[in-house]
Protein backbone atom coordinates (compact mmCIF):
# COMPACT_ATOMS: atom_id res chain seq x y z
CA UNK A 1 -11.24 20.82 -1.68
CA UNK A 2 -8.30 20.39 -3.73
CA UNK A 3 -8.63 19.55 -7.94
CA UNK A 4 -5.88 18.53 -9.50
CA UNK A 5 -4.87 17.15 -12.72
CA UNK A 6 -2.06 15.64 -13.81
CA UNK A 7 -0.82 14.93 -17.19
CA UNK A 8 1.46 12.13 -18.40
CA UNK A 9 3.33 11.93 -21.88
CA UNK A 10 4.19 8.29 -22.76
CA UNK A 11 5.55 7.12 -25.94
CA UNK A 12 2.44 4.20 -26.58
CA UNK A 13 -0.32 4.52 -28.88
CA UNK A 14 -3.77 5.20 -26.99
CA UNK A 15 -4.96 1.57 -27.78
CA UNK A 16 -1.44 0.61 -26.66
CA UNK A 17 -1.92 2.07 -23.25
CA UNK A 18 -5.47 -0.12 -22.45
CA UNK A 19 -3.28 -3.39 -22.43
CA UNK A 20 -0.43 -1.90 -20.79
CA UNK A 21 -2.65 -0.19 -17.96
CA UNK A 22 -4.38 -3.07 -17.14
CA UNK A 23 -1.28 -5.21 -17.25
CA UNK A 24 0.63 -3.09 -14.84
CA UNK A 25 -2.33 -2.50 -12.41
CA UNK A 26 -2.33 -6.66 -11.98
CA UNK A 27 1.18 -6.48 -11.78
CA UNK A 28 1.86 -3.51 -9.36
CA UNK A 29 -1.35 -4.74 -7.56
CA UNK A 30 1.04 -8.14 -6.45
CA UNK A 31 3.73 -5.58 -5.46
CA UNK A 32 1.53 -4.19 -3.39
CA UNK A 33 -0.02 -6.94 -1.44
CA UNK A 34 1.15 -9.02 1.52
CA UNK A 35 1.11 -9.65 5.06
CA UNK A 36 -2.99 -8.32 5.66
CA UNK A 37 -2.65 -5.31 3.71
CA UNK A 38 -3.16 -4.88 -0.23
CA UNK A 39 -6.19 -4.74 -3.07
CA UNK A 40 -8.97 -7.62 -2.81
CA UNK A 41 -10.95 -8.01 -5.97
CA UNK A 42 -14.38 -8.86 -5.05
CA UNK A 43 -15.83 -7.95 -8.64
CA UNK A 44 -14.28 -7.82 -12.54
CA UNK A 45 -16.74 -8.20 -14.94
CA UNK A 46 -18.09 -7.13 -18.31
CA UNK A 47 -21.03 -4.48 -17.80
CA UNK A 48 -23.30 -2.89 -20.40
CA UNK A 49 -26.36 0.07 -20.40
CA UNK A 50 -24.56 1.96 -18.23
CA UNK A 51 -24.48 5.19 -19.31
CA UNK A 52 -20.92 7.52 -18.87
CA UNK A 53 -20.24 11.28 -19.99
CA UNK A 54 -23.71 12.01 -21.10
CA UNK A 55 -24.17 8.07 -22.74
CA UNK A 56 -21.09 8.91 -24.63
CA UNK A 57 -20.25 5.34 -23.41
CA UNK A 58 -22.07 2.74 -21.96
CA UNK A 59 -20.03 -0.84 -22.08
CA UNK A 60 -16.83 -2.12 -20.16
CA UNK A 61 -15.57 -3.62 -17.57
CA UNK A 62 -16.33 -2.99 -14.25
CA UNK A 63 -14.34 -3.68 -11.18
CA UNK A 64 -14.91 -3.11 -7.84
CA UNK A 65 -11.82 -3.48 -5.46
CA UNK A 66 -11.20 -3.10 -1.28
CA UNK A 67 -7.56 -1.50 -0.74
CA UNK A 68 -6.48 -2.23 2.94
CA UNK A 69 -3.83 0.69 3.80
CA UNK A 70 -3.23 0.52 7.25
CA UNK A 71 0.90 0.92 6.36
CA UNK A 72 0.10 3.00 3.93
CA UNK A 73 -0.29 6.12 5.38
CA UNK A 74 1.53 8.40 8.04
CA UNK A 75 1.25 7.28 11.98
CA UNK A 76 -1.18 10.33 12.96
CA UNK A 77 -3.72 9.04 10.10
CA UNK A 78 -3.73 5.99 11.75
CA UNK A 79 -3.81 6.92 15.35
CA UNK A 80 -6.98 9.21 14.73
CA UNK A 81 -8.84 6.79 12.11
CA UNK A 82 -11.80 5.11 13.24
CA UNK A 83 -11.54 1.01 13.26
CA UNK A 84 -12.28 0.30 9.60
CA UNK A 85 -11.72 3.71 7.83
CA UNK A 86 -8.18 2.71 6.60
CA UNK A 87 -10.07 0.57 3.86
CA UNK A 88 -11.05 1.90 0.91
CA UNK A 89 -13.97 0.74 -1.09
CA UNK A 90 -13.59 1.16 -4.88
CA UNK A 91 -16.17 0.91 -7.82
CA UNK A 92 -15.54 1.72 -11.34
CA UNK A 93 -16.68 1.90 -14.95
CA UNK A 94 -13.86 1.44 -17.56
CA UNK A 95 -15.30 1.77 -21.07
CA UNK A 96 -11.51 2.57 -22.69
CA UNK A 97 -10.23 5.19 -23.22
CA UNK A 98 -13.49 7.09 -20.58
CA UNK A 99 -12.92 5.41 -16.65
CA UNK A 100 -15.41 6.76 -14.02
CA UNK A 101 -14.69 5.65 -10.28
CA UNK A 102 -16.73 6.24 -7.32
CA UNK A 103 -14.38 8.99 -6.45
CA UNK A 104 -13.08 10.30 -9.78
CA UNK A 105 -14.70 11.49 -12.40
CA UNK A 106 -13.47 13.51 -14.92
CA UNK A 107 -15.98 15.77 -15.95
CA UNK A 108 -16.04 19.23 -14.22
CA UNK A 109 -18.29 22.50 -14.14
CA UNK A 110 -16.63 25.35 -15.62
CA UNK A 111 -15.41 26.49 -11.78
CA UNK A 112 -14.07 23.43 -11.03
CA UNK A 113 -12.01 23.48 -14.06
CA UNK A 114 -10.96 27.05 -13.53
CA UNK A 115 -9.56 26.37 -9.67
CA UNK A 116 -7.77 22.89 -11.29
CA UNK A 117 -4.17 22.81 -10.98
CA UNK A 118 -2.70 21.24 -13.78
CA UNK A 119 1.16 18.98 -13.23
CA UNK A 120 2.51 17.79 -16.17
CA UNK A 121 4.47 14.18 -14.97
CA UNK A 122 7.57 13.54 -16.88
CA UNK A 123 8.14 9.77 -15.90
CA UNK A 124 12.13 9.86 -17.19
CA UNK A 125 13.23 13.54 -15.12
CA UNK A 126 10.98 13.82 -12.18
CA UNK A 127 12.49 12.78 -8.94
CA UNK A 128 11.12 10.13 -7.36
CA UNK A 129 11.68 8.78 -3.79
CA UNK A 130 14.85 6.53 -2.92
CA UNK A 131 12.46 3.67 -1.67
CA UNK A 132 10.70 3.49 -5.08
CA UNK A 133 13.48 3.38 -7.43
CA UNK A 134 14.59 0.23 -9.13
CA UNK A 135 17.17 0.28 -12.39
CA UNK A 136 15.21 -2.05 -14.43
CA UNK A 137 11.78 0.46 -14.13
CA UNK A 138 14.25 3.42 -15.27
CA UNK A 139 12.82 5.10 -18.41
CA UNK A 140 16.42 6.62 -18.95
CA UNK A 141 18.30 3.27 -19.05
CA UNK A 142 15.29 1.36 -20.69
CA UNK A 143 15.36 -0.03 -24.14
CA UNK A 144 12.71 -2.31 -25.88
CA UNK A 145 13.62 -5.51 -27.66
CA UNK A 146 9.90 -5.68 -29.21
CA UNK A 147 9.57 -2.23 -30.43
CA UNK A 148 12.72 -0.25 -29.98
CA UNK A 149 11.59 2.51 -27.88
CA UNK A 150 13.59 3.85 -25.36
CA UNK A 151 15.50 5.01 -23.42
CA UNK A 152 13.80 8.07 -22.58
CA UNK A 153 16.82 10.80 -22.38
CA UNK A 154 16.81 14.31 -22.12
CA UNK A 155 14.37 16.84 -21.38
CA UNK A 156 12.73 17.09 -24.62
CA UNK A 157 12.18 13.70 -25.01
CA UNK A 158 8.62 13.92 -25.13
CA UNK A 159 9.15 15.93 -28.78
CA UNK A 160 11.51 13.20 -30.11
CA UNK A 161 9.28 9.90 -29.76
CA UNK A 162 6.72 8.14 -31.85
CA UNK A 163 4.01 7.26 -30.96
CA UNK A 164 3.36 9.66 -28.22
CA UNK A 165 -0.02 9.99 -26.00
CA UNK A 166 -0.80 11.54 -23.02
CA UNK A 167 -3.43 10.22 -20.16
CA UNK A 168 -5.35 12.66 -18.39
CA UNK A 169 -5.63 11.69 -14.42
CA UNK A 170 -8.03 14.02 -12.41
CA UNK A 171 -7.85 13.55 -8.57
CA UNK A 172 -10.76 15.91 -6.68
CA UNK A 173 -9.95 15.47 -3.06
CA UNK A 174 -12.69 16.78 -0.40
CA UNK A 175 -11.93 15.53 3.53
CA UNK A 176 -13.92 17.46 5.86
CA UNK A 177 -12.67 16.90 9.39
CA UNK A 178 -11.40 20.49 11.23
CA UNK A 179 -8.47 21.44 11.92
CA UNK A 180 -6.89 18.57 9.46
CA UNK A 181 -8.77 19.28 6.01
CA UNK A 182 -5.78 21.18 4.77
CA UNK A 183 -3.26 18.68 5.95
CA UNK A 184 -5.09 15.77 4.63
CA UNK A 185 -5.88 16.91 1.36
CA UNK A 186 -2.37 17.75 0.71
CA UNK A 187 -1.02 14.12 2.08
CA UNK A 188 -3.25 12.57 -0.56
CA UNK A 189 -2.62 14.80 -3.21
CA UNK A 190 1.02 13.78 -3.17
CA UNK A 191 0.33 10.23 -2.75
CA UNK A 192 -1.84 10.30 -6.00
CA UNK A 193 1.55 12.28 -7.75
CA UNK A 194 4.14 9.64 -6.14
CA UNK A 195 1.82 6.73 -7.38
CA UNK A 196 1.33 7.92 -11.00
CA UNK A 197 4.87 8.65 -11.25
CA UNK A 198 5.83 5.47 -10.06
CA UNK A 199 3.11 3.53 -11.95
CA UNK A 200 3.61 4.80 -15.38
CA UNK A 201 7.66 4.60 -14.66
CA UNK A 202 6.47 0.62 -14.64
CA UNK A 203 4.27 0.69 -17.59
CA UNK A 204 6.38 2.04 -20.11
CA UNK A 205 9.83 0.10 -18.54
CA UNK A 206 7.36 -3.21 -18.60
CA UNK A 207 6.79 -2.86 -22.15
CA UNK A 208 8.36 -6.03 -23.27
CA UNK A 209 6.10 -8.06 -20.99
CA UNK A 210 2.83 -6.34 -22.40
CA UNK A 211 3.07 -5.43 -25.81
CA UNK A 212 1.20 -8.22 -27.66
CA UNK A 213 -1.04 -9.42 -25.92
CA UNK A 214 -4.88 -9.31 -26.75
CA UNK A 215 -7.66 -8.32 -24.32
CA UNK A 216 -8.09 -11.98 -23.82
CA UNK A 217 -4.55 -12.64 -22.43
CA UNK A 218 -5.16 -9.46 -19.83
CA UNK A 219 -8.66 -10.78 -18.52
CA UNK A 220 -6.80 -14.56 -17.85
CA UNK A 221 -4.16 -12.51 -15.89
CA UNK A 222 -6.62 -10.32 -14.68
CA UNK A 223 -8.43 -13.94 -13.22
CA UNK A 224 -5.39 -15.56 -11.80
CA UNK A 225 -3.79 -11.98 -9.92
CA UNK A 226 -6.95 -12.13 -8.39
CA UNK A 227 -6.21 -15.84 -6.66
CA UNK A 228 -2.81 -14.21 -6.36
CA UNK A 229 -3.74 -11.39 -4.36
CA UNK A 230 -5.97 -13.86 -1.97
CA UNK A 231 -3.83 -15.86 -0.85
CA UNK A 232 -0.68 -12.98 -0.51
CA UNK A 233 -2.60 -10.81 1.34
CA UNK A 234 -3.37 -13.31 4.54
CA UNK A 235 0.74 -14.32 4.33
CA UNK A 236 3.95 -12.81 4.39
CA UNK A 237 4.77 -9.41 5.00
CA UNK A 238 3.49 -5.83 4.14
CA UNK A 239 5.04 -4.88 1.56
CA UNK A 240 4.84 -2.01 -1.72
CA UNK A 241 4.52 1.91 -1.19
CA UNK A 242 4.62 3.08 2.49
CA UNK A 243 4.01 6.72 3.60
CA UNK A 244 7.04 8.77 3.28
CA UNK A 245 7.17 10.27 6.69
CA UNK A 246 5.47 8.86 9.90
């Protein structure tokens, strides 16, 4: 089993991030789909006496989401995955700023949390791959017209911007299949890195698209990505994130 979690500074106010987040998943979630491979939203609706971290929290939203990743990962994943197993069935609880999936969930016992590895993500310095860089989602080159943030230059960035937050991703991976637990673990480890990177890249360069807009305004995206991502995914071509190596 490998626990890791990752850390990532961005200069937005916590009630800031909720729009952005969910404004760049809807968005990134188009980039993603196409050609019989992408996210279907079956479910996204309001939920309530549900109880999270001890019935800390117990309203939100609550999604629940099929990713079809055939492309997405490397050729001996898919030449050894049973028909079916290269879709990935998703459930979860957001009650902002707590989010509990089906396979995260941020609360550990005091081993877990001792054989975490924590990775600090600096979305303006760490490299990223060749196939996911674009200049307009470049924190160093970005500037806001709406709020005058950016760009994001130098390595101590982080201790020169206000407002400044940072969201707290926890990944625990467990695949139990000998002989490739090790190799597995690591492959998806690295995809979860690569995809927060790139994600959070998006939601701080995609600022000027986000920043005003009202809970409202996200679930009436939120409605019509969904018809988006129907129709995209039986059309066109495959297209978003692919595994880096075959």
């Amino acid at each position: 089993m490998l626990i890791k979690e990752f850390r990532v500074t961005l200069p937005l106010t916590v009630e800031e991030y909720q729009v952005a987040q969910l404004y760049s998943v809807a968005e990134a979630s188009k980039n993603e789909t196409g050609g019989g491979e992408g996210i279907e939203v079956l479910k996204n609706e309001p939920f309530d006496k549900y109880p999270l971290l001890g019935g800390k929290y117990s309203s939100g939203q609550y999604t629940y989401k099929i990713y079809h990743l055939a492309s997405k990962v490397p050729a001996f994943i898919r030449l050894l995955a049973p028909k079916g197993s290269l879709e990935i069935h998703e459930e979860a609880w957001n009650a902002y700023p707590y989010c509990r999936t089906v396979i995260t969930v941020h609360e550990l016992s005091a081993e877990k949390l001792k054989s975490r590895e924590v990775i600090h993500i600096d979305i303006a310095n760490d490299p990223i791959a060749s196939a996911d860089y674009k200049p307009l989602e470049d924190p160093t080159k970005f500037k806001s017209e709406k709020t005058g943030r950016g760009p994001l230059v130098g390595n101590e960035w982080m201790k020169n911007v206000d407002p400044v937050m940072t969201c707290y991703k926890l990944v625990t991976c467990e695949f139990k299949w000998f002989g490739l637990q090790t190799k597995i673990e690591s492959f998806i480890q690295k995809s979860e890195r690569r995809l927060f990177t790139t994600f959070h890249r998006q939601v701080f360069c995609w600022m000027d698209r986000w920043y005003g807009l009202t809970m409202d305004d996200i679930r009436a995206i939120e409605d019509k990505t969904k018809e988006e991502l129907d129709k995209q995914r039986q059309i066109g071509e495959v297209r978003g994130m692919r595994a880096e190596t075959d």
